[in-house]
N, C-alpha and C. Protein backbone atom coordinates (compact mmCIF):
# COMPACT_ATOMS: atom_id res chain seq x y z
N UNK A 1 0.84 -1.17 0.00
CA UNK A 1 0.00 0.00 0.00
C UNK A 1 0.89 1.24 0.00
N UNK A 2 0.86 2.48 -1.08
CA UNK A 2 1.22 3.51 -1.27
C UNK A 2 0.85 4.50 -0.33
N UNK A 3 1.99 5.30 0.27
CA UNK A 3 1.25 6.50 1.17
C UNK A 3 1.73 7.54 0.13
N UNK A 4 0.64 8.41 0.13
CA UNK A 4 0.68 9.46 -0.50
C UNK A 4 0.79 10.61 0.97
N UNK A 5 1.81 11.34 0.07
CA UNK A 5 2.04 12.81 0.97
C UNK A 5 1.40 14.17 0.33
N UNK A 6 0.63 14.58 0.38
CA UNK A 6 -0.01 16.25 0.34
C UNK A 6 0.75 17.14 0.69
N UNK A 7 1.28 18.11 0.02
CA UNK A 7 1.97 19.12 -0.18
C UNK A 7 1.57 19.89 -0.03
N UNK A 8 1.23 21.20 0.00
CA UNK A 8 0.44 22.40 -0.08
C UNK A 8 1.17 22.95 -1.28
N UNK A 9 0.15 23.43 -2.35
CA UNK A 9 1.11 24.29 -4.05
C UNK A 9 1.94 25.40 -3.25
N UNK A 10 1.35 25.77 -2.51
CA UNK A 10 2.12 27.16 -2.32
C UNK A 10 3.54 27.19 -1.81
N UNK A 11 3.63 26.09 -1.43
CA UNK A 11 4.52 25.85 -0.64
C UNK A 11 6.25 25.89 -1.64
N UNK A 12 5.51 25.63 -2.79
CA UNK A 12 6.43 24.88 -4.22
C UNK A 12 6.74 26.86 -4.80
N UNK A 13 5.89 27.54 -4.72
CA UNK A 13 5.58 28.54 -5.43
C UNK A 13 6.74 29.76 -4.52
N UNK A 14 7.48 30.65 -5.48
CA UNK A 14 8.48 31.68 -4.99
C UNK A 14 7.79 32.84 -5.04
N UNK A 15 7.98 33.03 -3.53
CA UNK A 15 6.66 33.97 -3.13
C UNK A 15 8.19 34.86 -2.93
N UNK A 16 7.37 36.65 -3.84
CA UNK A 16 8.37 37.55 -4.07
C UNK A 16 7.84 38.32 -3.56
N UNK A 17 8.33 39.67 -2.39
CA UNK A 17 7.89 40.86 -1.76
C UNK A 17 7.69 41.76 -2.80
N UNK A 18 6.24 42.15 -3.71
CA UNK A 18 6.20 43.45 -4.53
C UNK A 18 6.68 44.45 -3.47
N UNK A 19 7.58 45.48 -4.16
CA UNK A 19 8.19 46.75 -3.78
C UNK A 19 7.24 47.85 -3.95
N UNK A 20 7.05 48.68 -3.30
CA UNK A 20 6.41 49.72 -3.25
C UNK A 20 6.92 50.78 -4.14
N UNK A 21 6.22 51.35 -4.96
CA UNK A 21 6.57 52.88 -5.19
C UNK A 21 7.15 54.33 -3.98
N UNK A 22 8.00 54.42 -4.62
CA UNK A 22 7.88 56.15 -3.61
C UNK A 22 6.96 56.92 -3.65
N UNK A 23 6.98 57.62 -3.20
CA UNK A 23 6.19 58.76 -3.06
C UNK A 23 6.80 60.15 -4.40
N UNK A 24 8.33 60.07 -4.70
CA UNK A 24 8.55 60.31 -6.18
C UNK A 24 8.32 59.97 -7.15
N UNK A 25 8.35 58.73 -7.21
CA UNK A 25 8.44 57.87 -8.27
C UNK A 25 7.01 57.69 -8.98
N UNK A 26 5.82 57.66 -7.90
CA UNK A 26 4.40 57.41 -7.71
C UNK A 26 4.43 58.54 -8.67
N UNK A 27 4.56 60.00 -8.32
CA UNK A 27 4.23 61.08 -9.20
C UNK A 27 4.77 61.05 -10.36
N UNK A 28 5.98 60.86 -10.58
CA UNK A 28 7.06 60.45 -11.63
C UNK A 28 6.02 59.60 -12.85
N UNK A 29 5.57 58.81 -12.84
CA UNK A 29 5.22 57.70 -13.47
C UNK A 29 3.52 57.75 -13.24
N UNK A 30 3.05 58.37 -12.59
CA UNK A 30 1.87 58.26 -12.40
C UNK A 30 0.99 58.44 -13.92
N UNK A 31 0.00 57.73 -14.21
CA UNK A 31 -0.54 57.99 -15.57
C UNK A 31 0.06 57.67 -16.93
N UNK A 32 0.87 56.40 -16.62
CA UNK A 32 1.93 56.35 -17.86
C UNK A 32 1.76 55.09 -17.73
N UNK A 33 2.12 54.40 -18.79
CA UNK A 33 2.23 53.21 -19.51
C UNK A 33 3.09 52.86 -19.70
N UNK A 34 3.63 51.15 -18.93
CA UNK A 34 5.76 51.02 -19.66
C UNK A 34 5.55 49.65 -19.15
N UNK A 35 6.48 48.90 -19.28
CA UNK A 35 7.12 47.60 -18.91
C UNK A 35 8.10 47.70 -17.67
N UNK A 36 8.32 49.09 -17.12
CA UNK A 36 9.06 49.30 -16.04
C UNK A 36 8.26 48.64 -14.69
N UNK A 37 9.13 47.63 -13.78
CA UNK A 37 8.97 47.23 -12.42
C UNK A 37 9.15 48.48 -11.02
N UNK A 38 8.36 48.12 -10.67
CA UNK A 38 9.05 49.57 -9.49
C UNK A 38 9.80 49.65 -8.87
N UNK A 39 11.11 48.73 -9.28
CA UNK A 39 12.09 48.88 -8.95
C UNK A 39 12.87 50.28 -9.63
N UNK A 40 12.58 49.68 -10.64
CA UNK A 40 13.00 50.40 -12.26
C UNK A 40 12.67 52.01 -12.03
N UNK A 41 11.22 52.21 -11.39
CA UNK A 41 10.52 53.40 -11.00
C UNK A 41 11.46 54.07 -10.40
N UNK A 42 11.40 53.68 -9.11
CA UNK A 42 12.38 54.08 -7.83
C UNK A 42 13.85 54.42 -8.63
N UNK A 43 14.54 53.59 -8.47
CA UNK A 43 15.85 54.07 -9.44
C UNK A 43 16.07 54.79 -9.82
N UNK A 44 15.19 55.42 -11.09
CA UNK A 44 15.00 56.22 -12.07
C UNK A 44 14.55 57.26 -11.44
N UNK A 45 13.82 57.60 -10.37
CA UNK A 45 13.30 58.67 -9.70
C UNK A 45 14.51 59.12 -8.78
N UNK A 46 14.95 58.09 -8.47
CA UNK A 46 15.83 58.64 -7.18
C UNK A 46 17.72 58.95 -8.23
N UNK A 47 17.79 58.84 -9.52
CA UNK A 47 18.81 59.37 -10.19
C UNK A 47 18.46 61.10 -10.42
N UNK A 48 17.38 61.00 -10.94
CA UNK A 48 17.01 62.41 -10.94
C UNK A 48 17.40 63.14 -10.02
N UNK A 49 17.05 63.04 -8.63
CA UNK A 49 17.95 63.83 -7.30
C UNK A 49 16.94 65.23 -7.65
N UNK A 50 15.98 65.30 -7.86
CA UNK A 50 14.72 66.34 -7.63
C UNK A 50 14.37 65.80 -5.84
N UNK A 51 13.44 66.87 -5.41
CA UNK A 51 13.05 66.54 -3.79
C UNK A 51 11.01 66.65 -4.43
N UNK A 52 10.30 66.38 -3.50
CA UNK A 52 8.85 66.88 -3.84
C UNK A 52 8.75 68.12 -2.99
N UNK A 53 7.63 68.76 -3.58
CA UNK A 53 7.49 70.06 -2.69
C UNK A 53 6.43 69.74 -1.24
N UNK A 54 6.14 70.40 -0.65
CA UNK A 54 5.61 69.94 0.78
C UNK A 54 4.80 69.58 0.83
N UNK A 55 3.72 69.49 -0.26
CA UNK A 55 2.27 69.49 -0.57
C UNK A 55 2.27 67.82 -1.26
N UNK A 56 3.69 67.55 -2.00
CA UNK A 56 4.02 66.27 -2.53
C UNK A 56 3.33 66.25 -3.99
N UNK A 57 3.05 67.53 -4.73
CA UNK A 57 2.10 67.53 -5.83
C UNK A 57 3.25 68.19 -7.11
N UNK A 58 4.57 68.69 -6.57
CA UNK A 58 5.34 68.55 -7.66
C UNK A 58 6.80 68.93 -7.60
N UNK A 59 7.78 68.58 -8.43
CA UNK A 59 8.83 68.35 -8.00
C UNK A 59 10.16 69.71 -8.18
N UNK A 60 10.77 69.28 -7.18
CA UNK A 60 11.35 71.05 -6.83
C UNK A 60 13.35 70.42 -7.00
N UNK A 61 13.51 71.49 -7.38
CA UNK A 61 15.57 71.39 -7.40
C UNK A 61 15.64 72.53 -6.92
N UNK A 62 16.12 72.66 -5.08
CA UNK A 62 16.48 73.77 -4.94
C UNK A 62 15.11 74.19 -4.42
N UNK A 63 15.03 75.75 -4.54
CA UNK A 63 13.61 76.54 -4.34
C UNK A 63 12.55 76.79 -6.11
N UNK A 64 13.29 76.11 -7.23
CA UNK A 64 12.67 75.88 -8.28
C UNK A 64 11.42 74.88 -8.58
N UNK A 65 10.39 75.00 -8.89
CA UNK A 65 9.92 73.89 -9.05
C UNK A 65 9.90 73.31 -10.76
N UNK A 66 10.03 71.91 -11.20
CA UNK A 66 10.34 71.64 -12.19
C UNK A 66 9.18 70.54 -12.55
N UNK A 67 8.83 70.58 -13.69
CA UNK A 67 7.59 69.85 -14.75
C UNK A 67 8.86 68.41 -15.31
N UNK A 68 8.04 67.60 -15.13
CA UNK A 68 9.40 66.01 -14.98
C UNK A 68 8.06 65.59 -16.15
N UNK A 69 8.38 64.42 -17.12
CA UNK A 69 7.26 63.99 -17.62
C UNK A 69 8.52 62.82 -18.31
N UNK A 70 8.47 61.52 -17.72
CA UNK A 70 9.15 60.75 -18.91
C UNK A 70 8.16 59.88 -20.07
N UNK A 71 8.99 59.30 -20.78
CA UNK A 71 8.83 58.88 -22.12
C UNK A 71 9.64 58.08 -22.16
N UNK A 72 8.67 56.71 -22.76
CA UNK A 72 8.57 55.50 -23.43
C UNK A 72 9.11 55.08 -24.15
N UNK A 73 10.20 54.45 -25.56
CA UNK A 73 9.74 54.67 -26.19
C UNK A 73 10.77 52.57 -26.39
N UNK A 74 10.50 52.58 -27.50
CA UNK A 74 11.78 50.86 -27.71
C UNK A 74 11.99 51.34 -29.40
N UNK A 75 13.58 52.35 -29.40
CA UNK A 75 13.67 53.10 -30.25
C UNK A 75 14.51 51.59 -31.83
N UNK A 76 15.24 50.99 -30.98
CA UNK A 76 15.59 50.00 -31.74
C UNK A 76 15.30 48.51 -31.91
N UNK A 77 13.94 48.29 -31.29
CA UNK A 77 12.67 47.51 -31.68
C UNK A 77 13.45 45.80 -31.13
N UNK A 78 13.96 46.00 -30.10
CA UNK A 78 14.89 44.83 -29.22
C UNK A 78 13.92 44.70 -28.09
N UNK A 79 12.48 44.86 -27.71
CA UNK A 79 11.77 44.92 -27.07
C UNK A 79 12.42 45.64 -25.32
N UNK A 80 13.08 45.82 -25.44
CA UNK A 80 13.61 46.75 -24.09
C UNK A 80 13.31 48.09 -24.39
N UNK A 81 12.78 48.45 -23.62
CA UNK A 81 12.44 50.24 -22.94
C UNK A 81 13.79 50.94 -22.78
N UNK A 82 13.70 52.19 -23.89
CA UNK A 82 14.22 52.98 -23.12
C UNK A 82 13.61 54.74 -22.82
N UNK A 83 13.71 55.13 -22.01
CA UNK A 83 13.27 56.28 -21.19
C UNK A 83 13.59 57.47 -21.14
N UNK A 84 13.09 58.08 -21.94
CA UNK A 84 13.49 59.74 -21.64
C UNK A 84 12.77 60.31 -20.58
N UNK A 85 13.67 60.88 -19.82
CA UNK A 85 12.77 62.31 -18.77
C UNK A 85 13.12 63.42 -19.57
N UNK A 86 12.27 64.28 -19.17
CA UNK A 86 12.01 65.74 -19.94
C UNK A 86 11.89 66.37 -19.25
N UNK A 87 12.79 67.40 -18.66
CA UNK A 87 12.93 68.34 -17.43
C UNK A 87 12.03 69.74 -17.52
N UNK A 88 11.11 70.58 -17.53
CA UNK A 88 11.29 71.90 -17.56
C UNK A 88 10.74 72.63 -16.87
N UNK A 89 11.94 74.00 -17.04
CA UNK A 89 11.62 74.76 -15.90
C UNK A 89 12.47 76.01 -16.48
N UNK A 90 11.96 76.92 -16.60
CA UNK A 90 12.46 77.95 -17.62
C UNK A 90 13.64 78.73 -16.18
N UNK A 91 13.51 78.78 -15.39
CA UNK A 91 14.36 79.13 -14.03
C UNK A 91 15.53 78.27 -14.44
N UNK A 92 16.01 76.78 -14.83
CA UNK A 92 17.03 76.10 -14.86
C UNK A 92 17.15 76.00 -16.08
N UNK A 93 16.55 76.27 -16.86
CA UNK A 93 17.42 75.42 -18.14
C UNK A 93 17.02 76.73 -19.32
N UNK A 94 16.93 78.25 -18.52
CA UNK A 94 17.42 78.53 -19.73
C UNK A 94 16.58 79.12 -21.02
N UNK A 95 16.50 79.53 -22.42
CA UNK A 95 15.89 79.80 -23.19
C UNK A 95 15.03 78.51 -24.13
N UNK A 96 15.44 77.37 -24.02
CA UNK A 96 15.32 76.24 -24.11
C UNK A 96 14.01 75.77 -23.38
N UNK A 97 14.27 76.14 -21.73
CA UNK A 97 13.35 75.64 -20.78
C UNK A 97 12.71 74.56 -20.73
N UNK A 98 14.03 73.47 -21.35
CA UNK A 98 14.18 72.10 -20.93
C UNK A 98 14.85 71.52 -21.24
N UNK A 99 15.25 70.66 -20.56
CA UNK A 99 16.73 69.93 -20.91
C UNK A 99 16.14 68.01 -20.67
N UNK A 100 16.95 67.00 -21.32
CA UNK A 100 16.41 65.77 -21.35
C UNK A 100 17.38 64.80 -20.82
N UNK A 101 17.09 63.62 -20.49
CA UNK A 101 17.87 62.65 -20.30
C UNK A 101 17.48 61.57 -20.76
N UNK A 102 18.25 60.68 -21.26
CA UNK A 102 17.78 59.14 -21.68
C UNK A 102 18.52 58.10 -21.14
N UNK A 103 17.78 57.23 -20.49
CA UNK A 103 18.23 56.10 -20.03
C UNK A 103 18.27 54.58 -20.78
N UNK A 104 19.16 54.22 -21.33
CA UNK A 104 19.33 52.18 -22.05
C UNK A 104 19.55 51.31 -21.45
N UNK A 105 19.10 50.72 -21.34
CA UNK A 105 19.31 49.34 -20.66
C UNK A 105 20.99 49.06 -21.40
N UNK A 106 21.73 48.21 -20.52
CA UNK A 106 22.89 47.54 -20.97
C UNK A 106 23.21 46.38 -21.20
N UNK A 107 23.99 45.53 -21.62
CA UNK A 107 24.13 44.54 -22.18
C UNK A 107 23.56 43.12 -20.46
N UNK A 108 23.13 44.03 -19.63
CA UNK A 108 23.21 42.88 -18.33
C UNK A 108 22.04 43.34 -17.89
N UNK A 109 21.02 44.57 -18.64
CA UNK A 109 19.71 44.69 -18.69
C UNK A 109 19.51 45.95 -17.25
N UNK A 110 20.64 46.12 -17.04
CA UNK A 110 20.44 47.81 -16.23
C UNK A 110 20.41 48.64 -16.93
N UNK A 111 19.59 50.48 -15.98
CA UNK A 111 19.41 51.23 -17.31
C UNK A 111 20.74 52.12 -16.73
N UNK A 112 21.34 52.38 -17.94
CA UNK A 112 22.70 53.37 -17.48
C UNK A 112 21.70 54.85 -18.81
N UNK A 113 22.69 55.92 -18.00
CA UNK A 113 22.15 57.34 -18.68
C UNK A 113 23.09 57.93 -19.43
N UNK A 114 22.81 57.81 -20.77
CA UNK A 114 23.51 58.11 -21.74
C UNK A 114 24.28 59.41 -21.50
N UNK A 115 25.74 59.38 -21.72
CA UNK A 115 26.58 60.40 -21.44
C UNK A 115 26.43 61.76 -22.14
N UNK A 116 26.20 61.58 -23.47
CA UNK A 116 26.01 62.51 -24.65
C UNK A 116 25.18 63.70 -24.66
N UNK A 117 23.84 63.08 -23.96
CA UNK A 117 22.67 63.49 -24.81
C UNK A 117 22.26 64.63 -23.67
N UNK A 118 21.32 65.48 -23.82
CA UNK A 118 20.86 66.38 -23.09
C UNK A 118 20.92 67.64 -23.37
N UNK A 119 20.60 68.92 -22.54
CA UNK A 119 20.65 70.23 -23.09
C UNK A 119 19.95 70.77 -23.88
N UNK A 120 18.57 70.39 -23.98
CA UNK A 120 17.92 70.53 -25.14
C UNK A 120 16.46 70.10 -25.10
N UNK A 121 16.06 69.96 -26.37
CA UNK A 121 14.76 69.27 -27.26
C UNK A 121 15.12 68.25 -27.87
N UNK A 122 14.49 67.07 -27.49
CA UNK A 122 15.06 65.56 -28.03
C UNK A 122 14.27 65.60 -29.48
N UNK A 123 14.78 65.32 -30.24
CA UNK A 123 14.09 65.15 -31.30
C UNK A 123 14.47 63.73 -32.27
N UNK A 124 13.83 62.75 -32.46
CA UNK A 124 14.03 61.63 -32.99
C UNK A 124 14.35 61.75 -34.53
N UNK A 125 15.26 61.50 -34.94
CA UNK A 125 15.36 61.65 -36.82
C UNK A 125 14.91 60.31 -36.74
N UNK A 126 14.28 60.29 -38.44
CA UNK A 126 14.17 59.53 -39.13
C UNK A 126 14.94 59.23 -39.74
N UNK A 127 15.77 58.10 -39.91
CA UNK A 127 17.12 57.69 -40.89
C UNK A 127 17.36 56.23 -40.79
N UNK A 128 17.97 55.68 -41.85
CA UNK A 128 18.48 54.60 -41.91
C UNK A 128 19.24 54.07 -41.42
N UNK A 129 19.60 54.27 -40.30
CA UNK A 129 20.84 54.18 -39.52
C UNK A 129 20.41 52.84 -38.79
N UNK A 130 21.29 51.92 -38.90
CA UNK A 130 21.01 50.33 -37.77
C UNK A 130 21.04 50.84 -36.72
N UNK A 131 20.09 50.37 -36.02
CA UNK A 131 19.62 50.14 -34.37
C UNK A 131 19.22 51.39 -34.19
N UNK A 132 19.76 52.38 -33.24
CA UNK A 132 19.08 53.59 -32.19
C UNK A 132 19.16 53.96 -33.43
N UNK A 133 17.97 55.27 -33.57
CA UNK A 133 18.04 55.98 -34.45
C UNK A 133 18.72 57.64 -34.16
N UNK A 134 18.99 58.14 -34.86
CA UNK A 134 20.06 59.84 -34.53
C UNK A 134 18.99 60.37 -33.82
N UNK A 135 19.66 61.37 -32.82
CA UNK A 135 19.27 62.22 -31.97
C UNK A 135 19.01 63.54 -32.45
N UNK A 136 18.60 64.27 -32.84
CA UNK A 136 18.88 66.07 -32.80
C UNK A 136 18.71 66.58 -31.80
N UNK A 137 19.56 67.51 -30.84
CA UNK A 137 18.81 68.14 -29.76
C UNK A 137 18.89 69.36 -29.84
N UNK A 138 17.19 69.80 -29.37
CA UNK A 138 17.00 71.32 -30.95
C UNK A 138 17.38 72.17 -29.25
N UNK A 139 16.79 73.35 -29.83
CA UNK A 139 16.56 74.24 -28.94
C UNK A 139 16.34 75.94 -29.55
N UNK A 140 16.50 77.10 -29.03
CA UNK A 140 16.53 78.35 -30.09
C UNK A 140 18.32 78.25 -30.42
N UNK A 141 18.31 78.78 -31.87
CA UNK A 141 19.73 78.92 -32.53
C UNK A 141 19.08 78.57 -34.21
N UNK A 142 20.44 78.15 -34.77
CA UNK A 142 20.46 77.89 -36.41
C UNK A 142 20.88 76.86 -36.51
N UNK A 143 21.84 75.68 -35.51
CA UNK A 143 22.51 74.72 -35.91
C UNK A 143 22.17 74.13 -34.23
N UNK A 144 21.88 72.65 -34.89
CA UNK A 144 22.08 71.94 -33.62
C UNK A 144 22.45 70.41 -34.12
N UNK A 145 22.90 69.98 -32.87
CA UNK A 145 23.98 68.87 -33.03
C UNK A 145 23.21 67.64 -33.21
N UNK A 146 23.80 66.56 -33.94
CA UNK A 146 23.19 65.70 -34.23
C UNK A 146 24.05 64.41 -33.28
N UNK A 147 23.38 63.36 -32.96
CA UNK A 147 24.43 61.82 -31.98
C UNK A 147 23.39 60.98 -32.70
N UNK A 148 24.83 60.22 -33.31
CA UNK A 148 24.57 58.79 -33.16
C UNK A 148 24.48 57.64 -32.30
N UNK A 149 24.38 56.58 -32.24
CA UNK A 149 24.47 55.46 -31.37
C UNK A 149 25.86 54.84 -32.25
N UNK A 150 26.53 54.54 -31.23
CA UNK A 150 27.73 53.53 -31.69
C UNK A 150 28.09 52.14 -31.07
N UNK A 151 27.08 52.06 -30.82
CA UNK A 151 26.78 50.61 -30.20
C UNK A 151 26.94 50.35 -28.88
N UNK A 152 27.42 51.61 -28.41
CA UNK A 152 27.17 51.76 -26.46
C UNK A 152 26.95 53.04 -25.80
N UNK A 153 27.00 53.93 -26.82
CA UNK A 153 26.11 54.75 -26.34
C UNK A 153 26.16 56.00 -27.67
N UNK A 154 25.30 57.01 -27.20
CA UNK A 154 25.30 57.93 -28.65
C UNK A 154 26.53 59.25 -28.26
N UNK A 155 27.07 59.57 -29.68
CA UNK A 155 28.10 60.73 -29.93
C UNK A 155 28.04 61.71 -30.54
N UNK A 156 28.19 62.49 -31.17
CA UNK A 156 28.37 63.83 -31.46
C UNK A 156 28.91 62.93 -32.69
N UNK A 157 27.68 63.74 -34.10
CA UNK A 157 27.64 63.18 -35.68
C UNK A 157 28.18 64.63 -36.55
N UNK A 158 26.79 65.33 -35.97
CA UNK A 158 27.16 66.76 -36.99
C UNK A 158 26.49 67.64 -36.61
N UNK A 159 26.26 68.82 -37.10
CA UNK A 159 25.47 69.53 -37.13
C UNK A 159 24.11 69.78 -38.33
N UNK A 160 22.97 69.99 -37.32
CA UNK A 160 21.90 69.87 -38.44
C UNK A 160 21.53 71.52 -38.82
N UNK A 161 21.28 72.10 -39.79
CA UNK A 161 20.77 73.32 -40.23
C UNK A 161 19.03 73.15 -39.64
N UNK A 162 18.99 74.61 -39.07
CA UNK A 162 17.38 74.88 -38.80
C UNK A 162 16.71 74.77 -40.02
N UNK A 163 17.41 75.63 -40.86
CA UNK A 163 17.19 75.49 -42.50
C UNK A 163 15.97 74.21 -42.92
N UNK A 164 17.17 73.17 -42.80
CA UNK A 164 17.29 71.74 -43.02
C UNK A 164 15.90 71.14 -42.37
N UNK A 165 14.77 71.61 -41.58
CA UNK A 165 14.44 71.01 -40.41
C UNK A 165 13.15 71.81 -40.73
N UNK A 166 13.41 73.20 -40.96
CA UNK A 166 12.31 74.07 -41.49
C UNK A 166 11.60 73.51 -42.69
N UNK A 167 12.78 73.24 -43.78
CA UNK A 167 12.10 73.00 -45.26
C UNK A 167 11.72 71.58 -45.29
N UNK A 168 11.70 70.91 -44.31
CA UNK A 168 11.51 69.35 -44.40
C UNK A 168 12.32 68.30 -45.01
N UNK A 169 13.47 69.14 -45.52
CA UNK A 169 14.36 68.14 -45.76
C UNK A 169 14.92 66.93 -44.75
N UNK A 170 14.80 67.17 -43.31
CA UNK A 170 15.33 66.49 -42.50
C UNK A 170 13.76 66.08 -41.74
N UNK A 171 13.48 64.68 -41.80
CA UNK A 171 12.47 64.33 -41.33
C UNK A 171 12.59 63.94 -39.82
N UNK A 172 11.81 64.26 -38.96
CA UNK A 172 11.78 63.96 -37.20
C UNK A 172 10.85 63.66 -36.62
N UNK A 173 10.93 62.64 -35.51
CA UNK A 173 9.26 62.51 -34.81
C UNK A 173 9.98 63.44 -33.49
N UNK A 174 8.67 64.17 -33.01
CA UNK A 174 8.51 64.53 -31.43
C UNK A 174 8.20 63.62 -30.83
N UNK A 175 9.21 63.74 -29.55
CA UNK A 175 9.37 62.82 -28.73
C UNK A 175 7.82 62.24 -27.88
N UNK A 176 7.16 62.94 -27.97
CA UNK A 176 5.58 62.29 -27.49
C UNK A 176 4.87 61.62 -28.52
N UNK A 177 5.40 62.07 -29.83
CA UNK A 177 5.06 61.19 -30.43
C UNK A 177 5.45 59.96 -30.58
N UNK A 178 6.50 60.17 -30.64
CA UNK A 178 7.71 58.60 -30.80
C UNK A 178 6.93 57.60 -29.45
N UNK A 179 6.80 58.53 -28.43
CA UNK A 179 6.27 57.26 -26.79
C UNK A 179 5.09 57.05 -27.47
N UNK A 180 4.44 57.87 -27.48
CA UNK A 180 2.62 57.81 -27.97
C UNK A 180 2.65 56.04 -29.08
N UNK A 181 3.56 56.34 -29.94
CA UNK A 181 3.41 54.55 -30.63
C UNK A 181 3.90 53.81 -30.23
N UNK A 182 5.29 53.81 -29.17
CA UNK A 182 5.54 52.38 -28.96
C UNK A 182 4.94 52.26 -27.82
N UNK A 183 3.60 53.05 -26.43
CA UNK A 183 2.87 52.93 -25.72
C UNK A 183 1.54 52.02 -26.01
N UNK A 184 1.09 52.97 -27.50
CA UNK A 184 -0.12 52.69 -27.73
C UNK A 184 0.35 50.86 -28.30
N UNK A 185 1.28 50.48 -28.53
CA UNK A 185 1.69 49.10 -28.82
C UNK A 185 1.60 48.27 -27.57
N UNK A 186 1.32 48.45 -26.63
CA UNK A 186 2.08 47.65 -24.60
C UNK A 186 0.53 47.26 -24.65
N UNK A 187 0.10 45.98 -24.15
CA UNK A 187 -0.70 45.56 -23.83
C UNK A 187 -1.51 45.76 -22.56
């Protein structure tokens, strides 16, 4: 005669502590759509190094308060996210009155923050270029700089003419647009 032993499933099952959001990060991300864990949240909130204001309704550097809004987007279609924040605050950044950051995942699936990029208006070109596609980062002037991706992070290509950008010779998505499709794609 066989004795059977009863297990309990759960018992078999790797029971993982979900992490909480911050109280940055919560605002950070609030109303947005991504594949980001809240780990990922947190991280990414707490690189920024913004504080909340006392009320906790928006985020301050200093006695400035600053408009944070990131973006989505999986620019070289490897199904990994990567993330722009979009800073502005005409007090810090200027005639511009916003400056950006982008975060890639790396070859071991952390997001590191691209050295290059920032100072500006992200603007996505359209081009044939394998994998990331070129950067422009506009702002007021006549010439602004163009980065490539070189396979670990993006560099300084050229300069683009406003010209160039005006007459449509140089085709670009805005960066809400660029999130807006690979969002409206996330299940």
């Amino acid at each position: 005669m066989a004795i059977l032993f009863m297990i309990p499933f759960a018992s078999f099952a790797q029971t993982k502590t979900a992490v909480a959001l911050s109280e940055g990060a919560t605002l950070l991300f609030k109303n947005t759509k991504s594949k980001l864990t809240n780990d990922q949240k947190n991280w990414l909130f707490k690189q920024l190094n913004f504080t909340l204001s006392g009320d906790k309704k928006k985020f301050m550097s200093g006695e400035y308060d600053v408009a944070i809004t990131p973006y989505f987007t999986d620019m070289n279609k490897d199904g990994n996210e990567e993330v722009f924040i979009v800073m502005e605050s005409s007090a810090l950044y200027g005639n511009t009155g916003q400056d950006f950051i982008l975060y890639i995942k790396n070859s071991k699936g952390n997001f590191e923050r691209d050295p290059e990029l920032g100072g500006g208006i992200a603007m996505i070109l359209v081009s044939k270029n394998p994998g990331y596609p070129d950067i422009a980062i506009g702002g007021p002037g006549f010439d602004f700089p163009i980065c490539r991706w070189d396979g670990k992070k993006y560099k300084y290509l050229k300069k683009l003419k406003d010209a160039d950008l005006q007459s449509g010779k140089v085709k670009y998505m805005d960066l809400s647009e660029c999130s807006k499709l690979y969002t409206d794609s996330l299940k």
